[in-house]
Protein backbone atom coordinates (compact mmCIF):
# COMPACT_ATOMS: atom_id res chain seq x y z
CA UNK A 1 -220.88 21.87 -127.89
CA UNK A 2 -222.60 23.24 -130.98
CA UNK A 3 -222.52 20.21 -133.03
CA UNK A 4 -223.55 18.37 -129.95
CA UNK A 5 -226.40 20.78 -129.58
CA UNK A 6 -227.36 20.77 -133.12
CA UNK A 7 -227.62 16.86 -133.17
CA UNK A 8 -229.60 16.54 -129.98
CA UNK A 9 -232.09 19.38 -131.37
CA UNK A 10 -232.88 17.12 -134.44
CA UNK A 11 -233.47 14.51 -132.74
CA UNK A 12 -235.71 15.57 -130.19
CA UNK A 13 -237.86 16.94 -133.30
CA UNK A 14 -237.37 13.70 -134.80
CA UNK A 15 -237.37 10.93 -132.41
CA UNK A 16 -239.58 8.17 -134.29
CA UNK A 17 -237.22 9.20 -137.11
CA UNK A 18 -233.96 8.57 -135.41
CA UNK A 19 -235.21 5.47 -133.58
CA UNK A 20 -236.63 3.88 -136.74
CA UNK A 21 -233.31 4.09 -138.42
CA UNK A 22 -231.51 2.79 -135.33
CA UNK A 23 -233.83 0.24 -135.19
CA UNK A 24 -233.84 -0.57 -139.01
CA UNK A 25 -229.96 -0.87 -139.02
CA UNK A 26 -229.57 -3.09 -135.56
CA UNK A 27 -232.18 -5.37 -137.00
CA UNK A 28 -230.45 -5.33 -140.62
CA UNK A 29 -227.26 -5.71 -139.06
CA UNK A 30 -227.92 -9.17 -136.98
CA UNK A 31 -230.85 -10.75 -139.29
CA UNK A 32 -228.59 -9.69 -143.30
CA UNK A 33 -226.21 -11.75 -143.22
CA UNK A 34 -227.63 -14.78 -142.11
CA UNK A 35 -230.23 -14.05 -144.53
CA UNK A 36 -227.77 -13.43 -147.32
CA UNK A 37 -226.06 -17.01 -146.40
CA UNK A 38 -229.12 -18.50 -146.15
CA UNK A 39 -230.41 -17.91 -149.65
CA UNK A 40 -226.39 -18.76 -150.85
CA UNK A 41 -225.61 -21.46 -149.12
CA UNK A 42 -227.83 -23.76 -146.91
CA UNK A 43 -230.92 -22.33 -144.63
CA UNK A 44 -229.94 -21.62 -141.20
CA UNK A 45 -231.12 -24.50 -138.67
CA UNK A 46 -229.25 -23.67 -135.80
CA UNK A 47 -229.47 -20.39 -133.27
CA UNK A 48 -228.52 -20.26 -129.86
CA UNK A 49 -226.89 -17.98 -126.76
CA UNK A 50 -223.92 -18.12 -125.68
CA UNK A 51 -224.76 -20.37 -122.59
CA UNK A 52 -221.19 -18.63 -120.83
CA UNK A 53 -222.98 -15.44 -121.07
CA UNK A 54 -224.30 -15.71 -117.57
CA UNK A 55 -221.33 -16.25 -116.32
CA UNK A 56 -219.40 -12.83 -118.32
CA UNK A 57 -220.36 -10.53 -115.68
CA UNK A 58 -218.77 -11.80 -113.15
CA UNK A 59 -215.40 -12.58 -115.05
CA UNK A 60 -215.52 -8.84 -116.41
CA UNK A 61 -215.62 -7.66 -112.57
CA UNK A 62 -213.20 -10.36 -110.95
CA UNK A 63 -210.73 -9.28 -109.47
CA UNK A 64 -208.22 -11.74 -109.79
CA UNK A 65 -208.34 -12.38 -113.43
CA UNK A 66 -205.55 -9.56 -115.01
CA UNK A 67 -206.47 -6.06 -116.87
CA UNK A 68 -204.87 -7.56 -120.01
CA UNK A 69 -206.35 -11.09 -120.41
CA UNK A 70 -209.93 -9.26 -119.78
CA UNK A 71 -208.89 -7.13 -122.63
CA UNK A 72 -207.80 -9.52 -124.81
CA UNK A 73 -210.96 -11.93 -124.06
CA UNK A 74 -213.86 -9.42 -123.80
CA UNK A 75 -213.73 -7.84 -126.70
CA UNK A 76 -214.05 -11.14 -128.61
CA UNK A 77 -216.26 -12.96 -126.78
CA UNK A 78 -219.32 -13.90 -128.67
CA UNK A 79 -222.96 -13.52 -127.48
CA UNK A 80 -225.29 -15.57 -130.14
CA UNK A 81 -224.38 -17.28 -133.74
CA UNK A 82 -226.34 -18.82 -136.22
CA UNK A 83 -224.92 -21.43 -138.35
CA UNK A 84 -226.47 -24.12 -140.36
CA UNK A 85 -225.13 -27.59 -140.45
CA UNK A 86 -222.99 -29.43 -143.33
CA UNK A 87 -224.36 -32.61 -145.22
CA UNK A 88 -221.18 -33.71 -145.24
CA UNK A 89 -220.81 -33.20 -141.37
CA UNK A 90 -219.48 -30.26 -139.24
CA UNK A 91 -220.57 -26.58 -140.50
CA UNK A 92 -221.42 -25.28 -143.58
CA UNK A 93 -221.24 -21.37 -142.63
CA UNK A 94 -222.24 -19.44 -138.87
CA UNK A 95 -222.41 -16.49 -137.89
CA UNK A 96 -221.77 -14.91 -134.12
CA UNK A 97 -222.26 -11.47 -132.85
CA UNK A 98 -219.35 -10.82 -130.39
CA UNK A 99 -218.98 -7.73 -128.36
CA UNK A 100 -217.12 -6.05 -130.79
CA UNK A 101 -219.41 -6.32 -132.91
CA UNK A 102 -222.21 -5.04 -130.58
CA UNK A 103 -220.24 -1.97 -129.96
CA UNK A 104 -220.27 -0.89 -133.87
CA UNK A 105 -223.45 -1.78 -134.69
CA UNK A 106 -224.71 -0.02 -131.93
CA UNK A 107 -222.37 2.71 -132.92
CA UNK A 108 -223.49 2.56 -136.38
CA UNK A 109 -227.23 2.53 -135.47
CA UNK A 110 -226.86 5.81 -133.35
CA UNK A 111 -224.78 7.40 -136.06
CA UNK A 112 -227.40 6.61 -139.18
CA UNK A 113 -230.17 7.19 -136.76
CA UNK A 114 -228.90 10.80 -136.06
CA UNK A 115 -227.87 11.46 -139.88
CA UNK A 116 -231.53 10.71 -141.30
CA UNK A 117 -232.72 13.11 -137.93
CA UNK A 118 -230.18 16.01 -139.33
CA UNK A 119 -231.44 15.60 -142.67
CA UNK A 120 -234.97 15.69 -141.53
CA UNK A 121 -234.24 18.51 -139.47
CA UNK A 122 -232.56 20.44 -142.20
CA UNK A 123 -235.54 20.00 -144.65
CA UNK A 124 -237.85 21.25 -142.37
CA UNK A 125 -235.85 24.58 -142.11
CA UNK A 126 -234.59 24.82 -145.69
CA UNK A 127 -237.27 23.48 -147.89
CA UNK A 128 -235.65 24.60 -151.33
CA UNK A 129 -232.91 22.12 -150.67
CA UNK A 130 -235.17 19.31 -151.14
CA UNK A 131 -233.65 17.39 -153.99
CA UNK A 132 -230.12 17.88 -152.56
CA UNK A 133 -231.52 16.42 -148.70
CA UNK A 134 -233.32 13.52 -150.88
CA UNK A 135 -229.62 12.45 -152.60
CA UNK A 136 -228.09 12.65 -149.03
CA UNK A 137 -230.83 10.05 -148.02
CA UNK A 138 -230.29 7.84 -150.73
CA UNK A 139 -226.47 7.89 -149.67
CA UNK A 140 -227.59 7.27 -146.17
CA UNK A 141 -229.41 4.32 -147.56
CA UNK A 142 -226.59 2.81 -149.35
CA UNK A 143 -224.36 3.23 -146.68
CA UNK A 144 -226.40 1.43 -144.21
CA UNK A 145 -226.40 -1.45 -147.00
CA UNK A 146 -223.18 -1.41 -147.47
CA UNK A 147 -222.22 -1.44 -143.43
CA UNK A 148 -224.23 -4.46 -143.46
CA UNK A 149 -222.77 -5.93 -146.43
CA UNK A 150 -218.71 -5.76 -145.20
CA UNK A 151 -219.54 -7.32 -141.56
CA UNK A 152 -217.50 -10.01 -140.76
CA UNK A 153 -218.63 -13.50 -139.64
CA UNK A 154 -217.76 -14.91 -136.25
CA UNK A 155 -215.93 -18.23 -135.32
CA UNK A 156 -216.93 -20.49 -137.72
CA UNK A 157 -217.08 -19.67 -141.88
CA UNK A 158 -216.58 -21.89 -145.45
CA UNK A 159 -214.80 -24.20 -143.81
CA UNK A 160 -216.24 -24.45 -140.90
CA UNK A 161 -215.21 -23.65 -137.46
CA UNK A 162 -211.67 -21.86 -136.57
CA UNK A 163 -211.16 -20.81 -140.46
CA UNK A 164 -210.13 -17.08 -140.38
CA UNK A 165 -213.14 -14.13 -139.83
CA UNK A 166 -214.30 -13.21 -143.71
CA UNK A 167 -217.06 -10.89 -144.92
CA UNK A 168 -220.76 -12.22 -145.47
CA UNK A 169 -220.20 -11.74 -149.04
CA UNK A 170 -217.34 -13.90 -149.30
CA UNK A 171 -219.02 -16.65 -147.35
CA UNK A 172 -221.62 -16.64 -149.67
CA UNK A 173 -219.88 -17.80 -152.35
CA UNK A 174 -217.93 -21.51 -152.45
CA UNK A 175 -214.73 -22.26 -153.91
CA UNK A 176 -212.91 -19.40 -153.10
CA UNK A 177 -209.05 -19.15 -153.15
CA UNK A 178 -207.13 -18.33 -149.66
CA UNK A 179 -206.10 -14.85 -151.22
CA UNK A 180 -209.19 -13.88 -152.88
CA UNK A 181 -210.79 -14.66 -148.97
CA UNK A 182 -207.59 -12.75 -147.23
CA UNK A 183 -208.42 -9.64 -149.86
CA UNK A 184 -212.31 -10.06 -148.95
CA UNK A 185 -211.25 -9.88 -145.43
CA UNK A 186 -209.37 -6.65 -145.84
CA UNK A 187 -211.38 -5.08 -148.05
CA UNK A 188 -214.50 -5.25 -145.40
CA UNK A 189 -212.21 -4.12 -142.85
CA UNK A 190 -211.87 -1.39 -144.97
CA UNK A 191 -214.90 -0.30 -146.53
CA UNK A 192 -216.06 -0.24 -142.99
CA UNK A 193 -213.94 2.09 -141.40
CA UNK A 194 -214.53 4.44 -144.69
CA UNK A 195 -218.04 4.08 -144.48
CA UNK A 196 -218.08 4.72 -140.65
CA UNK A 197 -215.78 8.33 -140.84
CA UNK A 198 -217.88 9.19 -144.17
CA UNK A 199 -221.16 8.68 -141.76
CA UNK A 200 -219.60 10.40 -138.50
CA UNK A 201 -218.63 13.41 -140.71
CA UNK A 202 -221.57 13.63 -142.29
CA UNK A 203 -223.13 13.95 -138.75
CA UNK A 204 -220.53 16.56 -137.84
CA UNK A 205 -221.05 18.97 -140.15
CA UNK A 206 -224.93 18.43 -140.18
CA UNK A 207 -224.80 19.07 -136.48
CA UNK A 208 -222.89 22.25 -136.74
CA UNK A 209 -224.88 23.55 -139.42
CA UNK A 210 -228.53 22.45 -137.22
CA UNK A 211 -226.33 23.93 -133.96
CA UNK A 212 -225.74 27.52 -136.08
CA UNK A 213 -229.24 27.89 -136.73
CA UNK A 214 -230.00 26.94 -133.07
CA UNK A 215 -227.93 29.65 -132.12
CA UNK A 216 -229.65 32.36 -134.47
CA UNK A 217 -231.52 34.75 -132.57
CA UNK A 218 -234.88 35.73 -134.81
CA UNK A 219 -234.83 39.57 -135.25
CA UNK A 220 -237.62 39.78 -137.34
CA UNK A 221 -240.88 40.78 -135.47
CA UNK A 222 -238.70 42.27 -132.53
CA UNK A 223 -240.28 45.38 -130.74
CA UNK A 224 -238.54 47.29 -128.96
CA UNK A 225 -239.11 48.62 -125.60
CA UNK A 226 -241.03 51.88 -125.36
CA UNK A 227 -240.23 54.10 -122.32
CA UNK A 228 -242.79 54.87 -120.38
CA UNK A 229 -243.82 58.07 -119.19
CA UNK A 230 -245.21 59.07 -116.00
CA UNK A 231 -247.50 62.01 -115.43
């Protein structure tokens, strides 16, 4: 409850703060990496919705399809790609958001938004910490670069539809062997997950220290009750 506290008190002082970031890393997080394949490989030319999506709803609330297939299916059931077509026929790269992937970014957004609000927060009350709160936001930078960086593409990748889920960076480049793609592939799974506990740390211990000064009663200034005295 304090850390919970402490991170709901810096945002509420910081709201444009926290929903910037969140913002800044949804939009990063859908619009980088076709950007980053774009200038790579070939400019995207295709974007569409899943034209199924209508239709998810109802599957996710039938009840006659089993528990197990819906959790098997759900989770990797993508919402939009981008992909840009091959000269040589079928597709050069794509890239699809799935609901997996909505769930961390969305994650991710909350969890950067409410680290740069905790580091705002704790500036404001300890102003000689400055230069240490400036290196935290430089990490916080980084890390929402390099979140970005290790996401994984959707269906379709180098060699076009149905090859195996890489990271961005690895479908940026051509000519890459099968194990230098499987060790990309791991190595974003990775970095991701160490990137993500660094970040939810981070927020823990900024949100206990924010909830600790929440909970410090100002004694300075205090008076204290006079008796009064009848006639």
């Amino acid at each position: 409850m304090r850390v919970i506290r402490g991170i709901f008190r810096a945002i509420a002082g910081h709201p444009r703060l926290f929903v910037t970031v969140a913002v800044a890393v949804v939009t990063l997080s859908i619009l980088g990496p076709p950007a980053v394949l774009s200038l790579a490989r070939k400019p995207v030319d295709y974007f569409t919705f899943n034209p199924w999506i209508r239709h998810f709803p109802g599957y996710v609330v039938s009840p006659t399809i089993p528990l197990d297939q819906k959790l098997e299916k759900v989770p990797a059931f993508a919402l939009f790609w981008f992909s840009a077509d091959s000269p040589y026929g079928g597709t050069e790269w794509g890239f699809a958001v799935d609901v997996t992937d909505v769930a961390r970014i969305l994650l991710l957004a909350a969890l950067f938004g409410a680290y740069f609000a905790l580091l705002a927060h704790r500036r404001a009350s300890l102003p000689a910490g400055a230069a240490a709160l400036s290196a935290g936001r430089r990490g916080g930078v980084a890390g929402m670069l390099t979140s970005v960086v290790g996401l994984s593409t959707g269906p379709c990748s180098v060699m076009g539809c149905g090859a195996p889920v890489i990271p961005v960076v690895g479908l940026a480049f051509a000519g890459l062997s099968s194990g230098t793609l499987a060790f990309l592939s791991g190595l974003s799974r990775v970095t991701s997950a160490l990137v993500l506990l660094a970040l939810a740390a981070a927020v823990v211990v900024l949100g206990w220290q924010a909830g600790e000064a929440s909970d410090a009663v100002p004694t300075t200034g205090v008076r204290s009750p006079v008796p009064r005295t009848t006639p």
